[in-house]
C-alpha atoms as a PDB file:
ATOM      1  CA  UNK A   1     -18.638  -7.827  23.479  1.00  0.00           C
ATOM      2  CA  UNK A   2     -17.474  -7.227  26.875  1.00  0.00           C
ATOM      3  CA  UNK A   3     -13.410  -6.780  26.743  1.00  0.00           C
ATOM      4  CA  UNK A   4     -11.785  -9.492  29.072  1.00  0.00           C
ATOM      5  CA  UNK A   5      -8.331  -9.437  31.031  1.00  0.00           C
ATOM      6  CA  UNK A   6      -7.230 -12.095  28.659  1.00  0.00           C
ATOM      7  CA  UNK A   7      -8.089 -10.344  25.488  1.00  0.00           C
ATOM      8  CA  UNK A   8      -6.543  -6.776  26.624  1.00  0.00           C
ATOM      9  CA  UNK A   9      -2.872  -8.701  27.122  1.00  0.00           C
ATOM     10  CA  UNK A  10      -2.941 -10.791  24.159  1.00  0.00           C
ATOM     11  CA  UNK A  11      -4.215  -7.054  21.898  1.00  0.00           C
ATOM     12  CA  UNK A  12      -0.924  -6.004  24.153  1.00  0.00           C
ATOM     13  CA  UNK A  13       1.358  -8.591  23.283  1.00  0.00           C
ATOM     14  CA  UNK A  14       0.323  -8.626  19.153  1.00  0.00           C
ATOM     15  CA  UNK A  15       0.881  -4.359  19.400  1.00  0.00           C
ATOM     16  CA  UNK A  16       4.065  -5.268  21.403  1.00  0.00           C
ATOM     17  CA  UNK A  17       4.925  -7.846  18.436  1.00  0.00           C
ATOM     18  CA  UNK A  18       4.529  -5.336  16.082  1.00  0.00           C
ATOM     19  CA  UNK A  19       7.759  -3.873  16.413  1.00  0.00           C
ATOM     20  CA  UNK A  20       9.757  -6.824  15.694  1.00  0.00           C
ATOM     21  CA  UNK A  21      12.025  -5.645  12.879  1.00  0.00           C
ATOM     22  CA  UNK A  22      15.264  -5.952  11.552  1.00  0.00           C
ATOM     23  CA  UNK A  23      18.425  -5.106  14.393  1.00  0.00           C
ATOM     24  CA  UNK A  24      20.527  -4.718  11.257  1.00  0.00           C
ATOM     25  CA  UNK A  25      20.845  -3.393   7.916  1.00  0.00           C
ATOM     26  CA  UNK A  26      21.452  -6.041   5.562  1.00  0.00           C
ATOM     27  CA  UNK A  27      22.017  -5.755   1.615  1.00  0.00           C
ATOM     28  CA  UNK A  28      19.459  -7.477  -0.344  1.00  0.00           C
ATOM     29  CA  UNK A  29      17.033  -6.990   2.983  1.00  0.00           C
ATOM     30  CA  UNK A  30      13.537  -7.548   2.092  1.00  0.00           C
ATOM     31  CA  UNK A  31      11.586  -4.941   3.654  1.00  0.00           C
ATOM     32  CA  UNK A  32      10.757  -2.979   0.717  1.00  0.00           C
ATOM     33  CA  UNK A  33       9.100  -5.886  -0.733  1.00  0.00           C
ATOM     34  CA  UNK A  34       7.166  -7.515   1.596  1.00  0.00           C
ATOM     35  CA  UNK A  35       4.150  -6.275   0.348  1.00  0.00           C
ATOM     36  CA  UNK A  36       4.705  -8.853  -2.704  1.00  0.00           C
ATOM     37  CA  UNK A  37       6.392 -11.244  -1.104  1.00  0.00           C
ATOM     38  CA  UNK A  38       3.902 -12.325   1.519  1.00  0.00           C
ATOM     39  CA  UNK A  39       0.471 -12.570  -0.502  1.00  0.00           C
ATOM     40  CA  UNK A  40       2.502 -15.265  -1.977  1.00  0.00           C
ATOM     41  CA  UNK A  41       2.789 -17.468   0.940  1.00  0.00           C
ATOM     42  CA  UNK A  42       0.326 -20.154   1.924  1.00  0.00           C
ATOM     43  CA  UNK A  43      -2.683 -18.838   4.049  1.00  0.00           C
ATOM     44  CA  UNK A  44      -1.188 -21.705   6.753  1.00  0.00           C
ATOM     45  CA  UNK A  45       2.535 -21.935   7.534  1.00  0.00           C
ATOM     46  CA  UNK A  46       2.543 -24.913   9.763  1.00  0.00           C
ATOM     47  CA  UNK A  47       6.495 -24.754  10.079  1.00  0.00           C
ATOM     48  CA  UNK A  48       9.098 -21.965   8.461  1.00  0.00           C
ATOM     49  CA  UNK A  49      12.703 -22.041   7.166  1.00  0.00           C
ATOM     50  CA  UNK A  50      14.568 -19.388   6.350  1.00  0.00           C
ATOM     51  CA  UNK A  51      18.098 -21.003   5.241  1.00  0.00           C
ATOM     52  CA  UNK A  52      19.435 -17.293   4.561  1.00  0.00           C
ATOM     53  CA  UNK A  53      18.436 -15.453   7.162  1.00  0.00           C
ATOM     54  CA  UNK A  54      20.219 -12.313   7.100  1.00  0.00           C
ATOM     55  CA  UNK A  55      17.991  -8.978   8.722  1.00  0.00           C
ATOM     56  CA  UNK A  56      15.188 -11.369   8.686  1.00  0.00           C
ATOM     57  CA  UNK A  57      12.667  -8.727   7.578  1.00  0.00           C
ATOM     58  CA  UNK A  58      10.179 -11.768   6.359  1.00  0.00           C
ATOM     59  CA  UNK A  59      10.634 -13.792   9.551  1.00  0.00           C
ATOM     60  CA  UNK A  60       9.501 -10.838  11.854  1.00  0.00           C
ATOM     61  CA  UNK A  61       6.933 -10.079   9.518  1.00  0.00           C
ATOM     62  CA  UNK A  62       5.039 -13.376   9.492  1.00  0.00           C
ATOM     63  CA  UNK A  63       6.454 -14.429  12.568  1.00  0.00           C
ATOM     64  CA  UNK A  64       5.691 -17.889  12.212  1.00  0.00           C
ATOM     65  CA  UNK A  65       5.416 -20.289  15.421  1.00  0.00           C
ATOM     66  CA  UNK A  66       7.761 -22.595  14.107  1.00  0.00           C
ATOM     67  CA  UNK A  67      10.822 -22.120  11.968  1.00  0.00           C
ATOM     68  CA  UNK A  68      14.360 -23.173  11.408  1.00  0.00           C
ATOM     69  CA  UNK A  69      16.455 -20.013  10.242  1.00  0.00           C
ATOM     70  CA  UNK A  70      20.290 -20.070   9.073  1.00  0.00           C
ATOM     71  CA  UNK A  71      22.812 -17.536   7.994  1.00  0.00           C
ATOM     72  CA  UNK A  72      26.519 -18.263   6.804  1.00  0.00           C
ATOM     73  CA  UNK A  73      27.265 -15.320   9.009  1.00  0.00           C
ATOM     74  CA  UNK A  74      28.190 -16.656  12.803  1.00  0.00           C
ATOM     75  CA  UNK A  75      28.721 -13.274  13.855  1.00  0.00           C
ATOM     76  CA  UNK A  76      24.704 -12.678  12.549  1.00  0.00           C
ATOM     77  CA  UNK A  77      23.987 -15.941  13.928  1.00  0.00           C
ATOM     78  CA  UNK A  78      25.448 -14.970  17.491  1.00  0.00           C
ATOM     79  CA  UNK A  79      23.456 -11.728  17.729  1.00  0.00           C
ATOM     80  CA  UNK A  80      20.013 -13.460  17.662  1.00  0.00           C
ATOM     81  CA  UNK A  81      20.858 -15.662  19.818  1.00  0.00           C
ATOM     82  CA  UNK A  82      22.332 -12.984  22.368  1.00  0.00           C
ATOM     83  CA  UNK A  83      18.927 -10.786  21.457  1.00  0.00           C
ATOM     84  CA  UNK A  84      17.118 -13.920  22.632  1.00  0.00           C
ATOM     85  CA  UNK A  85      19.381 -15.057  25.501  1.00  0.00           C
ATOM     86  CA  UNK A  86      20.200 -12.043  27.236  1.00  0.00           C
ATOM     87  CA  UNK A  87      18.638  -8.842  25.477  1.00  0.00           C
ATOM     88  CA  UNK A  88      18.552  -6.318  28.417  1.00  0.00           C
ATOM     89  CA  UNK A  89      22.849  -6.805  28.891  1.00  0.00           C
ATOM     90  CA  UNK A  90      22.977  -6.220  24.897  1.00  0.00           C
ATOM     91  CA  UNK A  91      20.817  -2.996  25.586  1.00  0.00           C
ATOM     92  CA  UNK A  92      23.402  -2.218  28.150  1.00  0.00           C
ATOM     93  CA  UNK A  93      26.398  -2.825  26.648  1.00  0.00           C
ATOM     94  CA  UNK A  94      25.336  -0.555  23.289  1.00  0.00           C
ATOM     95  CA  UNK A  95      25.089   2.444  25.446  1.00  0.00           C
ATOM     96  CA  UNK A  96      28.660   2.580  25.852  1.00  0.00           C
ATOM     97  CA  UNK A  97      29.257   2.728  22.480  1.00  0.00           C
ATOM     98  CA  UNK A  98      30.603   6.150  20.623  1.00  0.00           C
ATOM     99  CA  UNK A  99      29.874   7.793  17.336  1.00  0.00           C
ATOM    100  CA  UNK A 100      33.486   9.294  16.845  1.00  0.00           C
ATOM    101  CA  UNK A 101      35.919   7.728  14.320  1.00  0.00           C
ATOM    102  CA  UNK A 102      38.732   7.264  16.329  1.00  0.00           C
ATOM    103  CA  UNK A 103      36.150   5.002  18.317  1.00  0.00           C
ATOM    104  CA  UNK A 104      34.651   3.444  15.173  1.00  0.00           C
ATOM    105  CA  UNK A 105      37.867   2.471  13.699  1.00  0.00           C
ATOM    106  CA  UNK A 106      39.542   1.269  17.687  1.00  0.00           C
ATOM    107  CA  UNK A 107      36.007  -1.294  17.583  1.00  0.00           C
ATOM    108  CA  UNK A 108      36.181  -2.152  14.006  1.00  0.00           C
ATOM    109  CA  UNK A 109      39.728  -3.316  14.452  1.00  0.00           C
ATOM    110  CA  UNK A 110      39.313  -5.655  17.270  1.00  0.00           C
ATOM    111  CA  UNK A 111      38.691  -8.478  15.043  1.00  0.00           C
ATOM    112  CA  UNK A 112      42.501  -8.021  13.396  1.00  0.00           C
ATOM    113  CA  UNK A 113      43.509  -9.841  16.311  1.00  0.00           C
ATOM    114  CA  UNK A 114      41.787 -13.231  16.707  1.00  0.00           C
ATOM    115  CA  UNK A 115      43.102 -13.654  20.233  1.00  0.00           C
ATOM    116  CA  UNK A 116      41.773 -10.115  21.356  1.00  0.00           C
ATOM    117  CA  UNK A 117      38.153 -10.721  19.272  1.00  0.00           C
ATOM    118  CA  UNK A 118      37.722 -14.416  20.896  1.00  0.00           C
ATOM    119  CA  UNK A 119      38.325 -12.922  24.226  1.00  0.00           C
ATOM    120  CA  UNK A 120      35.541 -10.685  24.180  1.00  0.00           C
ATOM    121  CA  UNK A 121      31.869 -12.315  25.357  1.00  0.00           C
ATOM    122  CA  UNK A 122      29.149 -13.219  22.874  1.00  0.00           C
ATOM    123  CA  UNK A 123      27.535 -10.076  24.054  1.00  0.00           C
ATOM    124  CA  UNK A 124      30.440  -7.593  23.465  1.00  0.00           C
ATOM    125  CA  UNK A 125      30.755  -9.289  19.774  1.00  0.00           C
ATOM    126  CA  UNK A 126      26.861  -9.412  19.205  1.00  0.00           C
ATOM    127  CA  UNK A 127      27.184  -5.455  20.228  1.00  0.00           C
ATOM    128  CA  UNK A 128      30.045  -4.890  18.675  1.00  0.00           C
ATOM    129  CA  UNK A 129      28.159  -6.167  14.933  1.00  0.00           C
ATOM    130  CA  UNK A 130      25.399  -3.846  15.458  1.00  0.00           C
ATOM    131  CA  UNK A 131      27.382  -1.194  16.401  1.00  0.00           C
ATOM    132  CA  UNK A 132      29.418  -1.421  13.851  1.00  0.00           C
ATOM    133  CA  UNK A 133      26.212  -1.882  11.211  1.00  0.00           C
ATOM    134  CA  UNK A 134      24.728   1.251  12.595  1.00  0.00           C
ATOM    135  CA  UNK A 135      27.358   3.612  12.245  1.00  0.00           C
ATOM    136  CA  UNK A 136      29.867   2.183   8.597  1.00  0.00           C
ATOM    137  CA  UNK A 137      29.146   3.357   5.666  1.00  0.00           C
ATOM    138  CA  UNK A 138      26.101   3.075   4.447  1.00  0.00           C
ATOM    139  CA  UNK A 139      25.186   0.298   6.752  1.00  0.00           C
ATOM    140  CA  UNK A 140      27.411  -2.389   4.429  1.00  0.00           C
ATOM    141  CA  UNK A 141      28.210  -5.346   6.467  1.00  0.00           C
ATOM    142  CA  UNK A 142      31.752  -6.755   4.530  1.00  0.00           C
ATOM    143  CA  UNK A 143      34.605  -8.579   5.258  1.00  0.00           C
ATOM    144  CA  UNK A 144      37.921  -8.825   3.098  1.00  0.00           C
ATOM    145  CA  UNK A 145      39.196 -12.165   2.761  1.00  0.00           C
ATOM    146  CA  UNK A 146      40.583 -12.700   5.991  1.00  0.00           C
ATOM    147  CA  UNK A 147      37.089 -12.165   7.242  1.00  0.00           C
ATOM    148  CA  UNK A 148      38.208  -8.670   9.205  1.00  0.00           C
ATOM    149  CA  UNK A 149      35.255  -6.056   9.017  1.00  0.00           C
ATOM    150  CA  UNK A 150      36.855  -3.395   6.549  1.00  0.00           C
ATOM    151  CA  UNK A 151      34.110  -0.976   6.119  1.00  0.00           C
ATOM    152  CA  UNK A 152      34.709   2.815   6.936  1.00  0.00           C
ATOM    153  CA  UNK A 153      33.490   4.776   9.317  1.00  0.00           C
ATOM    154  CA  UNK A 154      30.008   6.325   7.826  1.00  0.00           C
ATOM    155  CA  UNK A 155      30.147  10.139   9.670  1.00  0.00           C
ATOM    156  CA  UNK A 156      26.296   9.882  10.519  1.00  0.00           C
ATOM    157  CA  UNK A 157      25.088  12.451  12.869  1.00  0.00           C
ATOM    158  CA  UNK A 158      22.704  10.479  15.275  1.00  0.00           C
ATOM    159  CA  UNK A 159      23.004   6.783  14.203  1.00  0.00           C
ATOM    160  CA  UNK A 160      20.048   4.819  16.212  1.00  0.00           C
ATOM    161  CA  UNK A 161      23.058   2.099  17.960  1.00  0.00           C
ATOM    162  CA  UNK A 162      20.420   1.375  20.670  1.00  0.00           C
ATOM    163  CA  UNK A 163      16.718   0.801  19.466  1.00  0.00           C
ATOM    164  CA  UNK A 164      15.693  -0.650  22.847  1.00  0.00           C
ATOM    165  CA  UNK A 165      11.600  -1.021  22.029  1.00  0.00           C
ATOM    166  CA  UNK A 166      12.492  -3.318  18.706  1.00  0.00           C
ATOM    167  CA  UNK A 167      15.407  -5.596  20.486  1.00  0.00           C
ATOM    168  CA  UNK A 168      12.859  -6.350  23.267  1.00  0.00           C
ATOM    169  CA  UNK A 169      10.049  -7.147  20.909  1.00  0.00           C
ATOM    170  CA  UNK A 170      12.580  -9.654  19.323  1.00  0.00           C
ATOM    171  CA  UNK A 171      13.611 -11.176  22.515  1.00  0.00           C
ATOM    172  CA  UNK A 172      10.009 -11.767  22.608  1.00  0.00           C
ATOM    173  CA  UNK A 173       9.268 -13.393  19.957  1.00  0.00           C
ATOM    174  CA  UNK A 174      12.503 -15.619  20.216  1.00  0.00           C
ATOM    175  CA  UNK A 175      11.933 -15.867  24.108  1.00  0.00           C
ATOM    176  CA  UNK A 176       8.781 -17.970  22.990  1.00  0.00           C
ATOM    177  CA  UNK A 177      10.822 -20.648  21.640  1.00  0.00           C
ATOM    178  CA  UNK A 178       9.430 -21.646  18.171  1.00  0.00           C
ATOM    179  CA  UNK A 179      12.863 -20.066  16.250  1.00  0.00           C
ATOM    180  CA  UNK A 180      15.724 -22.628  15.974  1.00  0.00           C
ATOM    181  CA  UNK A 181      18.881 -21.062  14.916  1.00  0.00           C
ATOM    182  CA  UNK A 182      21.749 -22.630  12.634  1.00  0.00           C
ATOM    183  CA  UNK A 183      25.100 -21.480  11.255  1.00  0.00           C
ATOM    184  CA  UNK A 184      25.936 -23.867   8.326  1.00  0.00           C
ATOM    185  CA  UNK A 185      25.381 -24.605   4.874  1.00  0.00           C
ATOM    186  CA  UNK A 186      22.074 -23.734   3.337  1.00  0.00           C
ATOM    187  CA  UNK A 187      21.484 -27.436   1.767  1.00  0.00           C
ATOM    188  CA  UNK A 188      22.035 -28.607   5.381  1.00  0.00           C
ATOM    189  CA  UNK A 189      19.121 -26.607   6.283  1.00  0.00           C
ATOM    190  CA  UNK A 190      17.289 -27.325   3.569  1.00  0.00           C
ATOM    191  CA  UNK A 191      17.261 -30.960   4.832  1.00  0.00           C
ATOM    192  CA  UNK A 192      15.964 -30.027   8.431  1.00  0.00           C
ATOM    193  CA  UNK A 193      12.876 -29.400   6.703  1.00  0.00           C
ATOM    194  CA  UNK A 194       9.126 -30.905   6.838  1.00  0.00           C
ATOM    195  CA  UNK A 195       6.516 -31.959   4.383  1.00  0.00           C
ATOM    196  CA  UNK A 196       3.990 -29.296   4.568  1.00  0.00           C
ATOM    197  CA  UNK A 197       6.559 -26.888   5.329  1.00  0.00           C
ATOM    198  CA  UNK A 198       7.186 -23.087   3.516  1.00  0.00           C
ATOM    199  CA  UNK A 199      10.803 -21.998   2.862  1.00  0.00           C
ATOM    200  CA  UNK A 200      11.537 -18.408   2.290  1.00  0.00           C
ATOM    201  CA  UNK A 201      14.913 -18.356  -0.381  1.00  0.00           C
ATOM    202  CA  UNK A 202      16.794 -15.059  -0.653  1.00  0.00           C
ATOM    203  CA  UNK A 203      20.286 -16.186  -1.566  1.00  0.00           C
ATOM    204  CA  UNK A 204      23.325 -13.826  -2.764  1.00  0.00           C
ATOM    205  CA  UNK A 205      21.782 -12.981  -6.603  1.00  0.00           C
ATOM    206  CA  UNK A 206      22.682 -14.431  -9.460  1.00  0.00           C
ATOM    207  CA  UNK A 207      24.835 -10.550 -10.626  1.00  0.00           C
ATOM    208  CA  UNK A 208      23.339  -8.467 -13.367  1.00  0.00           C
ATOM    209  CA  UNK A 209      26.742  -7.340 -14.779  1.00  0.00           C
ATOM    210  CA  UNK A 210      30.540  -8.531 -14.714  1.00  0.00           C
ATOM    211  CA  UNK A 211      31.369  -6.103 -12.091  1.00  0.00           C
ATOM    212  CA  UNK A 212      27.712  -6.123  -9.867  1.00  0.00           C
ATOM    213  CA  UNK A 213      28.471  -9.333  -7.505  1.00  0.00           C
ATOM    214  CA  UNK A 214      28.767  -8.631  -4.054  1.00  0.00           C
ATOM    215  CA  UNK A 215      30.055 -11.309  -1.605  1.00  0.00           C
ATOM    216  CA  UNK A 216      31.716 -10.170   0.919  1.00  0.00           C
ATOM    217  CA  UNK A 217      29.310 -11.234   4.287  1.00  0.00           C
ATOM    218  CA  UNK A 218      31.472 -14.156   4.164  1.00  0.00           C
ATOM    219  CA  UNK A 219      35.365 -15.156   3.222  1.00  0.00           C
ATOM    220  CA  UNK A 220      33.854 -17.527   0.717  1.00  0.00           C
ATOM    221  CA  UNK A 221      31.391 -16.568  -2.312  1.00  0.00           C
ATOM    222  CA  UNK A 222      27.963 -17.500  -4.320  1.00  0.00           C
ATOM    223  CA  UNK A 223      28.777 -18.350  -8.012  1.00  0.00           C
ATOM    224  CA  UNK A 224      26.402 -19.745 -10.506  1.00  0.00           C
ATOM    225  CA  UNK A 225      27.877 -22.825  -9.121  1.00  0.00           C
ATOM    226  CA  UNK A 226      25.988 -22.489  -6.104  1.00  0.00           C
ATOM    227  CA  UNK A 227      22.892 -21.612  -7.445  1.00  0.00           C
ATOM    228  CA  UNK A 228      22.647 -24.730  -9.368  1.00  0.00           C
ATOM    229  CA  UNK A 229      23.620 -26.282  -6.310  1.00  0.00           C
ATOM    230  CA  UNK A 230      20.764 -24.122  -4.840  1.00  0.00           C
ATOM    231  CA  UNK A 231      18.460 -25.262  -7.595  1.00  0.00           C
ATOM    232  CA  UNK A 232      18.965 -28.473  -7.001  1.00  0.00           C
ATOM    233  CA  UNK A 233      17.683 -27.867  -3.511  1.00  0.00           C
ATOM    234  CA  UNK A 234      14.544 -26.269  -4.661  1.00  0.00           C
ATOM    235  CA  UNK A 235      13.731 -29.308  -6.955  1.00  0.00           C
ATOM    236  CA  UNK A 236      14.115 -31.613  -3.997  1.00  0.00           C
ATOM    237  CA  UNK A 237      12.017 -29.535  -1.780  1.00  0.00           C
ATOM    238  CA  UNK A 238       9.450 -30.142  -4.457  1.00  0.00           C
ATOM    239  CA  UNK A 239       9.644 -33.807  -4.431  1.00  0.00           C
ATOM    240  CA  UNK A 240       9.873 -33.582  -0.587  1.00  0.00           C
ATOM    241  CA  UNK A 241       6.278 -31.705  -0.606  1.00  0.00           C
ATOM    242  CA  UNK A 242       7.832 -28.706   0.489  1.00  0.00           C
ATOM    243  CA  UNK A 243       6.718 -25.272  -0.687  1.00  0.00           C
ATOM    244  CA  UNK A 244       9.260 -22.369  -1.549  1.00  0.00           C
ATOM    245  CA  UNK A 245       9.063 -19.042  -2.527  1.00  0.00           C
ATOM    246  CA  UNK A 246      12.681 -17.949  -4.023  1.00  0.00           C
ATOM    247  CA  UNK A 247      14.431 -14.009  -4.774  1.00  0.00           C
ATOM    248  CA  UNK A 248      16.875 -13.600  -6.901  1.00  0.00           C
ATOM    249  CA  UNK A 249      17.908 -11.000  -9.639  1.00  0.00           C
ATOM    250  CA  UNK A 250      15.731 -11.055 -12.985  1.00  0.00           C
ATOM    251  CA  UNK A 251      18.879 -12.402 -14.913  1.00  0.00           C
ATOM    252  CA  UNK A 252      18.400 -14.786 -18.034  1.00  0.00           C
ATOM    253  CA  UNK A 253      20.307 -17.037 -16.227  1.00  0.00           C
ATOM    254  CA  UNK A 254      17.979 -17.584 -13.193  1.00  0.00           C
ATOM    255  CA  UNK A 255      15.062 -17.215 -15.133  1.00  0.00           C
ATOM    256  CA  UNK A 256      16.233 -20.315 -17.734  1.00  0.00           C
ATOM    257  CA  UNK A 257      17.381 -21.815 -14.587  1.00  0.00           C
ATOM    258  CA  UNK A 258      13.573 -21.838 -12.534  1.00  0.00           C
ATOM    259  CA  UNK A 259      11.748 -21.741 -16.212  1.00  0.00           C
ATOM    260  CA  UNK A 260       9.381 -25.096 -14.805  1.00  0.00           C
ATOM    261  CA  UNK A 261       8.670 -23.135 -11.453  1.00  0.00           C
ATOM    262  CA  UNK A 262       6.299 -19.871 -11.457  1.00  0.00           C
ATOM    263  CA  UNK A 263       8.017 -16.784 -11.626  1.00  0.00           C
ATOM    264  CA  UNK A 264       6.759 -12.876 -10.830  1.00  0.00           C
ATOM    265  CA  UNK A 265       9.116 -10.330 -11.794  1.00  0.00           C
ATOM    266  CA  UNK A 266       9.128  -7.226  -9.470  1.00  0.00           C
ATOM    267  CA  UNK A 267      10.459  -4.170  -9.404  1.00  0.00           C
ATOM    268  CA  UNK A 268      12.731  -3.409  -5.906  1.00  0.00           C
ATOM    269  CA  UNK A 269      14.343   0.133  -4.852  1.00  0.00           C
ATOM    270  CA  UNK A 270      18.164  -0.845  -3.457  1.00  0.00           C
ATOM    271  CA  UNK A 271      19.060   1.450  -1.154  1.00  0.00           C
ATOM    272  CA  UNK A 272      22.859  -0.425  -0.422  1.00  0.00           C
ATOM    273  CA  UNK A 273      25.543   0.745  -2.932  1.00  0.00           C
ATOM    274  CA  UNK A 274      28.696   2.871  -2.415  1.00  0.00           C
ATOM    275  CA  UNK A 275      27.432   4.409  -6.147  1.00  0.00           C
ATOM    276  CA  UNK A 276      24.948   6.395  -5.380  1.00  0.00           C
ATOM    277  CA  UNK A 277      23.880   6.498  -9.036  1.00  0.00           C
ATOM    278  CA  UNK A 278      23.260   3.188  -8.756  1.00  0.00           C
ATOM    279  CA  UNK A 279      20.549   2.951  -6.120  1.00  0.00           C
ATOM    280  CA  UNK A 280      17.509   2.262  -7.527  1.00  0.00           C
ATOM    281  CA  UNK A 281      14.501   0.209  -8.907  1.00  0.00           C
ATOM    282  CA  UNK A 282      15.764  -2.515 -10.129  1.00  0.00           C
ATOM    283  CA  UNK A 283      14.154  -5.507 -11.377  1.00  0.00           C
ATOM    284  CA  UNK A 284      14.052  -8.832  -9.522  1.00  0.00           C
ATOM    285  CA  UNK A 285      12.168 -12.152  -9.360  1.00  0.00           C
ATOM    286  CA  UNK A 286      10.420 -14.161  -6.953  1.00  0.00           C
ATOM    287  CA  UNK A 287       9.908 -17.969  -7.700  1.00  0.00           C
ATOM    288  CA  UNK A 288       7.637 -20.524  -6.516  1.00  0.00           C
ATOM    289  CA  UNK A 289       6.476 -24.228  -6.505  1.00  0.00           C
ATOM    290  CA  UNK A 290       2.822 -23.577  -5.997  1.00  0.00           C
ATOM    291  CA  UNK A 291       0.163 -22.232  -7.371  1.00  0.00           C
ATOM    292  CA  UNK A 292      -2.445 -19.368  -5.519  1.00  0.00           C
ATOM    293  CA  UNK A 293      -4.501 -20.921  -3.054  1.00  0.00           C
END
């Protein structure tokens, strides 16, 4: 068959696609286990929601046409909407960026002074995340409880700050108007949703030990409070004819907790920890409300 105008740009624009990744590093991101995640999912997504967004590895894999995507994390928030609004001064204002630690700590710091950080565009804050992300420690994203960015400087030789080919294949997929953004709580989200709908689930885990819990994208935290809060979300999506396919750590507690759901336990490699000893496979589960279709 004869190769048409038409068919050579739309072959360009999936290749172009392609590249949509995650723009940050995110703990808990899900890009080492896509692979399981999506042969879960329905062969049709008419609509998507993503009520914790974070890197978003699962959105720009499926890239659905329609979806409603939240993160508790404004600043997050802010730089998808900057990557969608105005990409190419994002691109510009990264270059100007240094990989020194005087300069990483001067940037870092900015936010100490709420009357300096508000000053600054949504552009110079949506590049000032990713810089930051790119060049701490270890890529950790954290905030102490005045929500000031206190990670140090991570001493990496050639950090990639500017990856120009996968912000513009975001922009493009955002640019075509299907992804609605929100910054509020995840039950609020949860509401937004459709019958027919698939929501993707990857809340803070339930912690495998006293001392594993990590919640510091935010000034507030997940307890088990919240994920029987969250619970009660997923058993509403149910009755709402909503499908969902849930993470969370292979604890007793979550797995009592989702025990009338189906549940897959998988085995994921974390690469975020300041103990290296403690990077790993690990095991996890993923939870659903359907069966295989």
């Amino acid at each position: 068959m004869k190769r048409t105008k038409s068919m050579e740009k739309e072959a360009e624009r999936m290749a172009e696609n392609q590249l949509a990744a995650p723009v940050v590093k995110w703990v808990g991101g899900k890009r080492q286990l896509l692979s399981e995640i999506i042969p879960l999912f329905p062969k049709q997504i008419p609509s998507y929601c993503e009520p914790f967004l974070g890197g978003g590895a699962v959105l720009f894999s499926i890239q659905p046409a329609k979806a409603v995507v939240n993160d508790l994390n404004g600043d997050l928030i802010a730089v998808y909407e900057v990557i969608r609004d105005d990409v190419e001064a994002l691109i510009d204002d990264l270059k100007r960026h240094e990989n020194t630690s005087e300069y990483f700590y001067k940037i870092r710091d900015l936010d100490r002074d709420q009357t300096v950080y508000q000053a600054m565009s949504k552009v110079e804050r949506a590049s000032r995340l990713i810089y930051l992300n790119k060049t701490c420690f270890n890529g950790l994203f954290r905030v102490n409880s005045a929500g000031a960015f206190n990670t140090p400087f991570g001493r990496y030789q050639n950090p990639n700050i500017v990856n120009e080919p996968v912000l513009r294949a975001v922009n493009r997929y955002f640019a075509a108007g299907g992804v609605t953004f929100y910054h509020e709580d995840f039950a609020k989200t949860l509401d937004r949703v459709e019958p027919g709908a698939l929501a993707y689930l990857d809340p803070p885990y339930d912690p495998v030990s006293d001392t594993a819990s990590f919640t510091g994208y935010s000034k507030g935290g997940f307890d088990k409070n919240e994920q029987l809060r969250l619970k009660r979300c997923c058993d509403d999506l149910t009755r709402r004819g909503v499908k969902f396919v849930l993470s969370n750590s292979a604890t007793d507690f979550i797995k009592e907790l989702y025990q009338d759901y189906e549940i897959l336990v998988v085995k994921a490699k974390r690469a975020i920890n300041a103990d290296a000893s403690r990077r790993g496979a690990v095991e996890e589960v993923l939870i659903r409300n359907y069966g295989s279709e």
